[in-house]
N, C-alpha and C. Protein backbone atom coordinates (compact mmCIF):
# COMPACT_ATOMS: atom_id res chain seq x y z
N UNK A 1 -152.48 -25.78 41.29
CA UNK A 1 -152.25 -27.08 40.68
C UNK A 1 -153.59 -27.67 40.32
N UNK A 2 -153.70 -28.23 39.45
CA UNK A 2 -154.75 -29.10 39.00
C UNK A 2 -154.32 -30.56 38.47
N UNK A 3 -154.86 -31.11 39.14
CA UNK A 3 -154.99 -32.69 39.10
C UNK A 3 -156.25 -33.22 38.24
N UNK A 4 -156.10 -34.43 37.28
CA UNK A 4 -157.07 -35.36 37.13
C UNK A 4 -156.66 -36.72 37.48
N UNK A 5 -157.49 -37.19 38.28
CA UNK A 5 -157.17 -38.67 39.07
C UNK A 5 -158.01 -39.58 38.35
N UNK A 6 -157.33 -40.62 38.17
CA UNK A 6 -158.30 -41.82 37.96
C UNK A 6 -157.80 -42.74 38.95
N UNK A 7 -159.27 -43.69 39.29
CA UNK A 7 -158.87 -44.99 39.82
C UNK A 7 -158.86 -46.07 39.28
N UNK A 8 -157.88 -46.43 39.32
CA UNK A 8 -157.25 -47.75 37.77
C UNK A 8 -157.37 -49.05 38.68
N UNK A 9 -157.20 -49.94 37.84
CA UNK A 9 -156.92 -51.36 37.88
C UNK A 9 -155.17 -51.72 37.19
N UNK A 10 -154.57 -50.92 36.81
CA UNK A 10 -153.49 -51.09 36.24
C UNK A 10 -152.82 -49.93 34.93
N UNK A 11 -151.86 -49.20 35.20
CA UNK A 11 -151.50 -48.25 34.19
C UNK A 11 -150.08 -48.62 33.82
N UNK A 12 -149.50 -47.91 32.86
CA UNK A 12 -148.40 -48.35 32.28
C UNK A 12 -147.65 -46.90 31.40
N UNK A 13 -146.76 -46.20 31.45
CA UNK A 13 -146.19 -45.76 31.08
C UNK A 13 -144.85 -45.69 30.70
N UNK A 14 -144.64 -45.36 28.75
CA UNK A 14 -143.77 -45.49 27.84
C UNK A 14 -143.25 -44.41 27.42
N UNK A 15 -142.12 -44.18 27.24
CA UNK A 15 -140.92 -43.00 26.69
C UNK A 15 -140.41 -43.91 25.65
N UNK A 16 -140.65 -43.33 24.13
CA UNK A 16 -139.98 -43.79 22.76
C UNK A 16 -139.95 -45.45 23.15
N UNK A 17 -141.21 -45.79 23.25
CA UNK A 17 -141.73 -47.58 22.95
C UNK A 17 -140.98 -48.32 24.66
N UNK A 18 -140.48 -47.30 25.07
CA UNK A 18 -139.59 -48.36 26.15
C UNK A 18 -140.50 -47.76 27.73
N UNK A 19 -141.07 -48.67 28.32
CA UNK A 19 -141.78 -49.04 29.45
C UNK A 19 -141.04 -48.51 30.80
N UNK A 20 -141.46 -46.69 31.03
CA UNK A 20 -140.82 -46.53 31.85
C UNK A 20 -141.41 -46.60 33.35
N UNK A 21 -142.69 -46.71 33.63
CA UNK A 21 -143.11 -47.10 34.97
C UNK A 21 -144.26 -47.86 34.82
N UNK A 22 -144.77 -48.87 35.76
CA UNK A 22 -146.02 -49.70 35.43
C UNK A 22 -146.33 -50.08 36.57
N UNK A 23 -147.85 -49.71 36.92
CA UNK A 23 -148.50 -50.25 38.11
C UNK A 23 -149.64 -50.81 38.23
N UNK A 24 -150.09 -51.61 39.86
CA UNK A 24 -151.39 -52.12 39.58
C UNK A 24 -152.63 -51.18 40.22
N UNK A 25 -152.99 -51.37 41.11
CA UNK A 25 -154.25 -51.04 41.74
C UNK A 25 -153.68 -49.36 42.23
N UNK A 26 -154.45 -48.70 41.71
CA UNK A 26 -154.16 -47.33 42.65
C UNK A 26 -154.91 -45.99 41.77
N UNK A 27 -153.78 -44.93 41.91
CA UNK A 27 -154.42 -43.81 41.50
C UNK A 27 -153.48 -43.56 40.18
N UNK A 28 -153.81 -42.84 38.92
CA UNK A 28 -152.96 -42.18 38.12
C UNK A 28 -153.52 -40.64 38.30
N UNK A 29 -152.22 -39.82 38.48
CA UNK A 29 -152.49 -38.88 38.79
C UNK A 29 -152.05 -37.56 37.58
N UNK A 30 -152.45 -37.27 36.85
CA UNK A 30 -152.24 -35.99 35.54
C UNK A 30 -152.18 -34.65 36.40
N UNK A 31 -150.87 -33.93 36.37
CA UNK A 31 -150.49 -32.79 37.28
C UNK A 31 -150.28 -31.83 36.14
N UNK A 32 -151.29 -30.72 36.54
CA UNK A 32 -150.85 -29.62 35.47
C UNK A 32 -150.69 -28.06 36.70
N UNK A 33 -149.42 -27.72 36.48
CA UNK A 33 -148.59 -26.65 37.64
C UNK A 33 -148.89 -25.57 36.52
N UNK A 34 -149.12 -24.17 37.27
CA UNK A 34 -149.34 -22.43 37.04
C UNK A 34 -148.33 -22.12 38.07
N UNK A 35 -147.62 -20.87 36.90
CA UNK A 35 -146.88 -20.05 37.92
C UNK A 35 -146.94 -19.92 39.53
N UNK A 36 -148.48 -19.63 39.55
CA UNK A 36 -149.17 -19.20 41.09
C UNK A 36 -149.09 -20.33 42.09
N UNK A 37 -148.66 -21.32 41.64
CA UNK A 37 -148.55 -22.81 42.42
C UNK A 37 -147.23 -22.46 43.84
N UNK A 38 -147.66 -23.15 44.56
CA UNK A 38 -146.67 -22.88 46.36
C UNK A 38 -146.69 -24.25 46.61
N UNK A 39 -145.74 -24.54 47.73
CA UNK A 39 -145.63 -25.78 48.62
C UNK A 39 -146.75 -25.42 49.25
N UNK A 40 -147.75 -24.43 49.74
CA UNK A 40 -148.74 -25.02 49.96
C UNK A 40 -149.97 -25.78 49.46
N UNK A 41 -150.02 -25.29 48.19
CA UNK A 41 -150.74 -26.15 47.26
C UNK A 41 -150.13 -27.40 46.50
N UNK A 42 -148.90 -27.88 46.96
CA UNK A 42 -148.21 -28.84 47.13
C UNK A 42 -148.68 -30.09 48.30
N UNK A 43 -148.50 -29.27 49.46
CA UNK A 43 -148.92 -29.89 50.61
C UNK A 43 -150.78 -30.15 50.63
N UNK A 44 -151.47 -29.05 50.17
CA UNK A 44 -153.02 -29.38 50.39
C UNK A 44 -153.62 -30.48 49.28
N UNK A 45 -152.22 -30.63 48.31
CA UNK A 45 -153.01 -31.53 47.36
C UNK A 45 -152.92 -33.34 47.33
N UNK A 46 -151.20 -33.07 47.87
CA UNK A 46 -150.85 -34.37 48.29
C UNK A 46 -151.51 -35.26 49.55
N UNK A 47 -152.04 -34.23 50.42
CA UNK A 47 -152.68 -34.95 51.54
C UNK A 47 -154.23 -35.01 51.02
N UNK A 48 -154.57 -34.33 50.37
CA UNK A 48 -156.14 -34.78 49.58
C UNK A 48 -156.49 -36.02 48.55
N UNK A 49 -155.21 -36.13 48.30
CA UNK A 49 -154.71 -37.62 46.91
C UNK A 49 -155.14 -38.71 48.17
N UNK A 50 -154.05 -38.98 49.08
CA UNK A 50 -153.75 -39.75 49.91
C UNK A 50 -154.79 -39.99 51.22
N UNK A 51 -155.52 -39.30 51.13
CA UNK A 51 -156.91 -39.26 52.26
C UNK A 51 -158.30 -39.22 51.39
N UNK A 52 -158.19 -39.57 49.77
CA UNK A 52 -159.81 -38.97 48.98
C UNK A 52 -160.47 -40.88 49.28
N UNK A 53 -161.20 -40.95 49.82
CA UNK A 53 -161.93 -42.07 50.09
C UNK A 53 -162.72 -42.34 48.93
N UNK A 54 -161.48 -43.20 47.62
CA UNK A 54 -162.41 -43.39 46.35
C UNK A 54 -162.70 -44.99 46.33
N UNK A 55 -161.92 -45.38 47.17
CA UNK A 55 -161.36 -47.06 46.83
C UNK A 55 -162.77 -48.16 47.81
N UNK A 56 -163.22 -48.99 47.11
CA UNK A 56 -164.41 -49.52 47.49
C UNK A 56 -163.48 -50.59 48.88
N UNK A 57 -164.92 -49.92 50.21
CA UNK A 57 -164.50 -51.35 51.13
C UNK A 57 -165.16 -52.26 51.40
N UNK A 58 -164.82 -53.36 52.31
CA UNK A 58 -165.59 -54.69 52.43
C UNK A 58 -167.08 -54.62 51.93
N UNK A 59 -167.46 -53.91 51.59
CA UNK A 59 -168.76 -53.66 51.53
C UNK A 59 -169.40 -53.38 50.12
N UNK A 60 -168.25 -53.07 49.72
CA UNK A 60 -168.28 -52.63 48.47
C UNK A 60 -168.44 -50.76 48.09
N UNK A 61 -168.49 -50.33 49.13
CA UNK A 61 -168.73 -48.79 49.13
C UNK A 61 -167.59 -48.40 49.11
N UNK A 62 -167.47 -47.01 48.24
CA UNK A 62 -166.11 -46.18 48.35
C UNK A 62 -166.26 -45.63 49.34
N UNK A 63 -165.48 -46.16 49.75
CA UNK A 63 -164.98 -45.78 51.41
C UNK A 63 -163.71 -45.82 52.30
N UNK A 64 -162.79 -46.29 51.11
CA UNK A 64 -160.86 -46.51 51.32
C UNK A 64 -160.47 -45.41 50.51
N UNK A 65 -159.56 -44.91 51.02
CA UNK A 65 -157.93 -44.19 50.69
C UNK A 65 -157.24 -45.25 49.90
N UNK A 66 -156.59 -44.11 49.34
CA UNK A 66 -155.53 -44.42 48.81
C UNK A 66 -154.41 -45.63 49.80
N UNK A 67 -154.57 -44.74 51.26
CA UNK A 67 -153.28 -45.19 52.15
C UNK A 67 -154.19 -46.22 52.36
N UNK A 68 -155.27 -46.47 52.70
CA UNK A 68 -155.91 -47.49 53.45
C UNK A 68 -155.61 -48.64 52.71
N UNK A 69 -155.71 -48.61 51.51
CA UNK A 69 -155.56 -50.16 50.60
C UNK A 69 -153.89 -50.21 50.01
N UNK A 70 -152.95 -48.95 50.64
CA UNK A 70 -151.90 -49.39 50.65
C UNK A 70 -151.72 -49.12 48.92
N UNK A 71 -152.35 -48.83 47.78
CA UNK A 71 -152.62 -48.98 46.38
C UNK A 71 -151.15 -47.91 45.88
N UNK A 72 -150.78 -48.40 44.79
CA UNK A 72 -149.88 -47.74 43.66
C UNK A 72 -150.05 -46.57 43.24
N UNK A 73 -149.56 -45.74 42.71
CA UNK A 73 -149.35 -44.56 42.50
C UNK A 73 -148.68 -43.93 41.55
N UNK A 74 -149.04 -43.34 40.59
CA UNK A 74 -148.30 -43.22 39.17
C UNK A 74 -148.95 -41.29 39.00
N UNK A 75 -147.89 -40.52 38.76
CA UNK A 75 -147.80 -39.34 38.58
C UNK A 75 -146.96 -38.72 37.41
N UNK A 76 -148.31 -38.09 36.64
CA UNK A 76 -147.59 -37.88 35.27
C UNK A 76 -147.78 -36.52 35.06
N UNK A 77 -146.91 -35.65 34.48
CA UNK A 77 -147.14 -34.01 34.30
C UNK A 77 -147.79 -34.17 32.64
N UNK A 78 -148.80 -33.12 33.08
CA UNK A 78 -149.75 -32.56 32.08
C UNK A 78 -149.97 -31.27 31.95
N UNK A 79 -149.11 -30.29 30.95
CA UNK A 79 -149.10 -28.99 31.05
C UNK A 79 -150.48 -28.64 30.36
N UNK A 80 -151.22 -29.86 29.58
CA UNK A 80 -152.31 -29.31 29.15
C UNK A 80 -153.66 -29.45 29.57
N UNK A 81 -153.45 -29.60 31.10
CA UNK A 81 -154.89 -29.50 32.12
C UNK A 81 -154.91 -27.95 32.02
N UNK A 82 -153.72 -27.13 31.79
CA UNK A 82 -154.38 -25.62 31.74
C UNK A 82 -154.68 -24.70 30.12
N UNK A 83 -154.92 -25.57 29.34
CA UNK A 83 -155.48 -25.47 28.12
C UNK A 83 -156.33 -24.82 28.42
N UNK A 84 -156.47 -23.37 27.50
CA UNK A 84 -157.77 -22.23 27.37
C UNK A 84 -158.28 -22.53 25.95
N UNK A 85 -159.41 -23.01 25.81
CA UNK A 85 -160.20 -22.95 24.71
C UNK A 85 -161.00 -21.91 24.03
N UNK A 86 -161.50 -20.97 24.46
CA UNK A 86 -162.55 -20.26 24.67
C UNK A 86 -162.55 -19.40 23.44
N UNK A 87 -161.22 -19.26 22.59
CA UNK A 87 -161.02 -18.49 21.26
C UNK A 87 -160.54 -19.53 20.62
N UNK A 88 -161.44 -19.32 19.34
CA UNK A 88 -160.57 -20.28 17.94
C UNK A 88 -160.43 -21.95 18.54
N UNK A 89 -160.12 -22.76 17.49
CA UNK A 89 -159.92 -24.14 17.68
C UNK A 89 -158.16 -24.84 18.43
N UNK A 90 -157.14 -23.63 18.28
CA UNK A 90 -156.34 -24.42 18.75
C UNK A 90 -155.80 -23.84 20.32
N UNK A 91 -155.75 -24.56 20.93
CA UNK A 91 -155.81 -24.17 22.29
C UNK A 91 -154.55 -23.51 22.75
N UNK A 92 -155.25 -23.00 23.87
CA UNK A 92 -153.32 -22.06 24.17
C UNK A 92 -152.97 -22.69 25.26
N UNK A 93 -152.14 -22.35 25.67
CA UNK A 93 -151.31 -22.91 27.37
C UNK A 93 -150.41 -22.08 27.87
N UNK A 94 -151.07 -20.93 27.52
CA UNK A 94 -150.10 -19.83 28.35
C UNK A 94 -149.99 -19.57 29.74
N UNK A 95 -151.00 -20.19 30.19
CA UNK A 95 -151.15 -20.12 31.75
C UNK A 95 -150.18 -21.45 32.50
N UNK A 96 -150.17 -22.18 31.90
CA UNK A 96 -149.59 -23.58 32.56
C UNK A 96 -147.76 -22.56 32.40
N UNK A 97 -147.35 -23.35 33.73
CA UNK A 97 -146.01 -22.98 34.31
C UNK A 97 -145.01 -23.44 32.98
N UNK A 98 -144.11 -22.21 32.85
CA UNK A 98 -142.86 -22.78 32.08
C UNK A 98 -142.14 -24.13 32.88
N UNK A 99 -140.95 -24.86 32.11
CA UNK A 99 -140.00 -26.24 32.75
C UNK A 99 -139.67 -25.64 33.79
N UNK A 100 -139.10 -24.47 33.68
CA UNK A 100 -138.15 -24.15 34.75
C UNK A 100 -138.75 -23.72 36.33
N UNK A 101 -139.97 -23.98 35.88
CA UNK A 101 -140.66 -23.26 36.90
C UNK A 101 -141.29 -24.43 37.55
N UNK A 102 -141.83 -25.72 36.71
CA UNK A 102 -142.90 -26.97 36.76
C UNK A 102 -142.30 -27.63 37.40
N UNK A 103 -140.86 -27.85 37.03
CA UNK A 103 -140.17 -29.35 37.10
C UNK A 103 -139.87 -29.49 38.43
N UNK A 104 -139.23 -28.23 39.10
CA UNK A 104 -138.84 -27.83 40.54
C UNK A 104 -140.03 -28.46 41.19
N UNK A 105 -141.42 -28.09 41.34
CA UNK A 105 -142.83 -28.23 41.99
C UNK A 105 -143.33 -29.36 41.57
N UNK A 106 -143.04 -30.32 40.59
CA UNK A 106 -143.45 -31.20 40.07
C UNK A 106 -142.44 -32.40 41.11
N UNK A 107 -141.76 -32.38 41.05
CA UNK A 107 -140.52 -32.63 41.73
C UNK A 107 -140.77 -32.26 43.32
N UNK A 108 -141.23 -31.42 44.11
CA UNK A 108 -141.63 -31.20 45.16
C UNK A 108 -143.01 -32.17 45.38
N UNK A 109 -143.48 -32.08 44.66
CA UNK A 109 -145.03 -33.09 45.12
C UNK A 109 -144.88 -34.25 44.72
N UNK A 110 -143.60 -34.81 44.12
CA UNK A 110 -143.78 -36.45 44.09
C UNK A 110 -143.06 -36.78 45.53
N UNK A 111 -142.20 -35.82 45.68
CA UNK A 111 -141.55 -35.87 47.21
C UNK A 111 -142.37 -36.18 48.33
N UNK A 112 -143.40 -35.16 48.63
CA UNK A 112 -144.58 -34.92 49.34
C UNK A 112 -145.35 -36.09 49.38
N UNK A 113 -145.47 -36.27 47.86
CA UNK A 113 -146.88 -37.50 48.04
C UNK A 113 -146.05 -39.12 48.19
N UNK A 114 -145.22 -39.24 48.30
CA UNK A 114 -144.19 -40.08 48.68
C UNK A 114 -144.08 -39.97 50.36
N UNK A 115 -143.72 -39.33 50.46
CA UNK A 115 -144.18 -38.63 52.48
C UNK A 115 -145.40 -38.94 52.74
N UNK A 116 -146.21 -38.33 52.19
CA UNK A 116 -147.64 -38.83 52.67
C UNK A 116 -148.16 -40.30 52.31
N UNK A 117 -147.84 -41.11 51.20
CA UNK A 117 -148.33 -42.30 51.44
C UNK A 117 -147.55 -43.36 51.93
N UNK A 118 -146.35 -42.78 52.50
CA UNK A 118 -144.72 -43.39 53.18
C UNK A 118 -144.87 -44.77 52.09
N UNK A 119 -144.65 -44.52 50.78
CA UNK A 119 -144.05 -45.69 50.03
C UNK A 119 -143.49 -44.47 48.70
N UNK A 120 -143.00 -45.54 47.58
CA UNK A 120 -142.49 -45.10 46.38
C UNK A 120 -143.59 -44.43 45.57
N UNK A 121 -143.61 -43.51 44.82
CA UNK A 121 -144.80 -42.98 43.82
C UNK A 121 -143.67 -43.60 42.58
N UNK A 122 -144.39 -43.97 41.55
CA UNK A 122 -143.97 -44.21 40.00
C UNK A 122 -143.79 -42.77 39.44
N UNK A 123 -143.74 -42.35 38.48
CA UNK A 123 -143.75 -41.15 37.54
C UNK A 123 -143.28 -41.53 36.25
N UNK A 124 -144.16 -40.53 35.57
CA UNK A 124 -143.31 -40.63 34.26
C UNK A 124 -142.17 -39.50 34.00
N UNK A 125 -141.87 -39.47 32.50
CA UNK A 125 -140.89 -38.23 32.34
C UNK A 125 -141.29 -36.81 32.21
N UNK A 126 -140.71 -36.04 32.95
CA UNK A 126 -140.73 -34.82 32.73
C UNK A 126 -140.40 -34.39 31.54
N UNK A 127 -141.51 -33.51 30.77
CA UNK A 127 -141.06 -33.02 29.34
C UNK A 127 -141.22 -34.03 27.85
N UNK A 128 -141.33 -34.97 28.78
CA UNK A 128 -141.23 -36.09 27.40
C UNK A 128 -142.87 -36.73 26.60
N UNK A 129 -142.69 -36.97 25.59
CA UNK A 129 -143.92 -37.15 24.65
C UNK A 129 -144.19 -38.75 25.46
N UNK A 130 -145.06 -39.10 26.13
CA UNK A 130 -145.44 -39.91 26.87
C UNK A 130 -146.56 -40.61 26.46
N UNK A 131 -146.34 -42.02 26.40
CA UNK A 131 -147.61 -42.95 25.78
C UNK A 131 -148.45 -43.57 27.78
N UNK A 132 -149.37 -42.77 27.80
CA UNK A 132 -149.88 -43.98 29.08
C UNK A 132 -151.24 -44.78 28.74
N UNK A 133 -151.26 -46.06 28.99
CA UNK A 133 -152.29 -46.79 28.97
C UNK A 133 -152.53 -46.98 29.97
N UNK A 134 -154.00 -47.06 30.38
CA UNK A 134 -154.21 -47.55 32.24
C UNK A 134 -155.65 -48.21 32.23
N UNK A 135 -155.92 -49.10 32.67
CA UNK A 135 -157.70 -49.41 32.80
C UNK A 135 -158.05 -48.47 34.20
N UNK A 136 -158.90 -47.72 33.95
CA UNK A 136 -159.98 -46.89 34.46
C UNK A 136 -160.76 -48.06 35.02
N UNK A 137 -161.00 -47.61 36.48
CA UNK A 137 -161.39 -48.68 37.19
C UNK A 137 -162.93 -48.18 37.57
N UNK A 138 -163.95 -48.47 37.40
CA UNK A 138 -165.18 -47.55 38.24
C UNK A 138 -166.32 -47.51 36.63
N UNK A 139 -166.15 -46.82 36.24
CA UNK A 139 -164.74 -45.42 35.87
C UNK A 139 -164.77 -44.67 37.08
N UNK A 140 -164.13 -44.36 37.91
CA UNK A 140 -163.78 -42.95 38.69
C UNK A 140 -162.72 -42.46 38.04
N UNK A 141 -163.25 -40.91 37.37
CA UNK A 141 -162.10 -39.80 37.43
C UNK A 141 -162.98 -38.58 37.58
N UNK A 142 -161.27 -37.81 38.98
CA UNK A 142 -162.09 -36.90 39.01
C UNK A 142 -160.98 -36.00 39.02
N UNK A 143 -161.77 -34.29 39.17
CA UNK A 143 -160.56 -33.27 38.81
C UNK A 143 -160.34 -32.41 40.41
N UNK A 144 -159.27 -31.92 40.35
CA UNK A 144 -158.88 -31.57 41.79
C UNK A 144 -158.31 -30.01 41.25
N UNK A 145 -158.39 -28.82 41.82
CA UNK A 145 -157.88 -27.87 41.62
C UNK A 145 -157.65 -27.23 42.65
N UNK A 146 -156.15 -26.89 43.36
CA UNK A 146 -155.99 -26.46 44.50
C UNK A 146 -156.15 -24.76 44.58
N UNK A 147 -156.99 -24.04 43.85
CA UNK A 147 -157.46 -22.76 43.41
C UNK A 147 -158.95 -22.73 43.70
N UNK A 148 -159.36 -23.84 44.08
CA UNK A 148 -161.08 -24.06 44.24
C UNK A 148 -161.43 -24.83 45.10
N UNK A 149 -160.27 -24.79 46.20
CA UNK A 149 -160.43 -25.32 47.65
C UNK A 149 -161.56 -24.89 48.29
């Protein structure tokens, strides 16, 4: 699995103009699933979301969790974090997991990361042409690949 996280101030996600999840302070999380993906790279990624000490404390230092500030949570599938560039200009995605294969595991780790931060995660739609706006907070974004543990 590969993740890109940002830490927002507020994101918002739309299916055909209509506002299907919207949050404030937290993480947006871009999930792109490969065949080779397991509940354990389910489990090592959701407890790395929920324990990454990005969130500034009293002090002003990143030095809070996710869980620590209690923050929102918005998880959106991105089959094209596994975009191969490396020939020609238009990219392939043969490596990123077919639906039938994503949606199941995609679906397992909102479960998970719902368990691990014991509140609701947001999401957007599976499969669907998805508008997200979010303010990038920091900017912090960073990329997570449970293949390069």
């Amino acid at each position: 699995m590969r993740a890109v996280i940002q830490r927002v101030s507020q994101a918002i996600v739309s299916v055909e103009c209509i506002n299907i999840a919207e949050m404030e302070s937290g993480l947006v999380v871009f999930l792109g699933i490969i065949d080779t993906d397991t509940s354990d790279d389910i489990s090592w990624l959701s407890n790395k979301l929920s324990n990454l000490r990005i969130f500034n404390d009293a002090e002003g230092v990143m030095n809070s969790s996710l869980k620590d500030i209690a923050g929102d949570a918005l998880v959106v599938s991105q089959f094209t974090l596994y975009a191969q560039t490396k020939k020609g200009n238009r990219p392939s995605y043969i490596k990123a997991a077919k639906p039938e294969i994503a949606k199941p595991l995609y679906k397992q780790f909102i479960k998970q990361f719902e368990a691990d931060l014991d509140q609701t995660i947001h999401t957007g739609k599976f499969g669907a042409n998805m508008k997200v706006a979010l303010t990038n907070d920091g900017p912090v974004t960073i990329i997570i690949d449970t293949k390069e543990r």
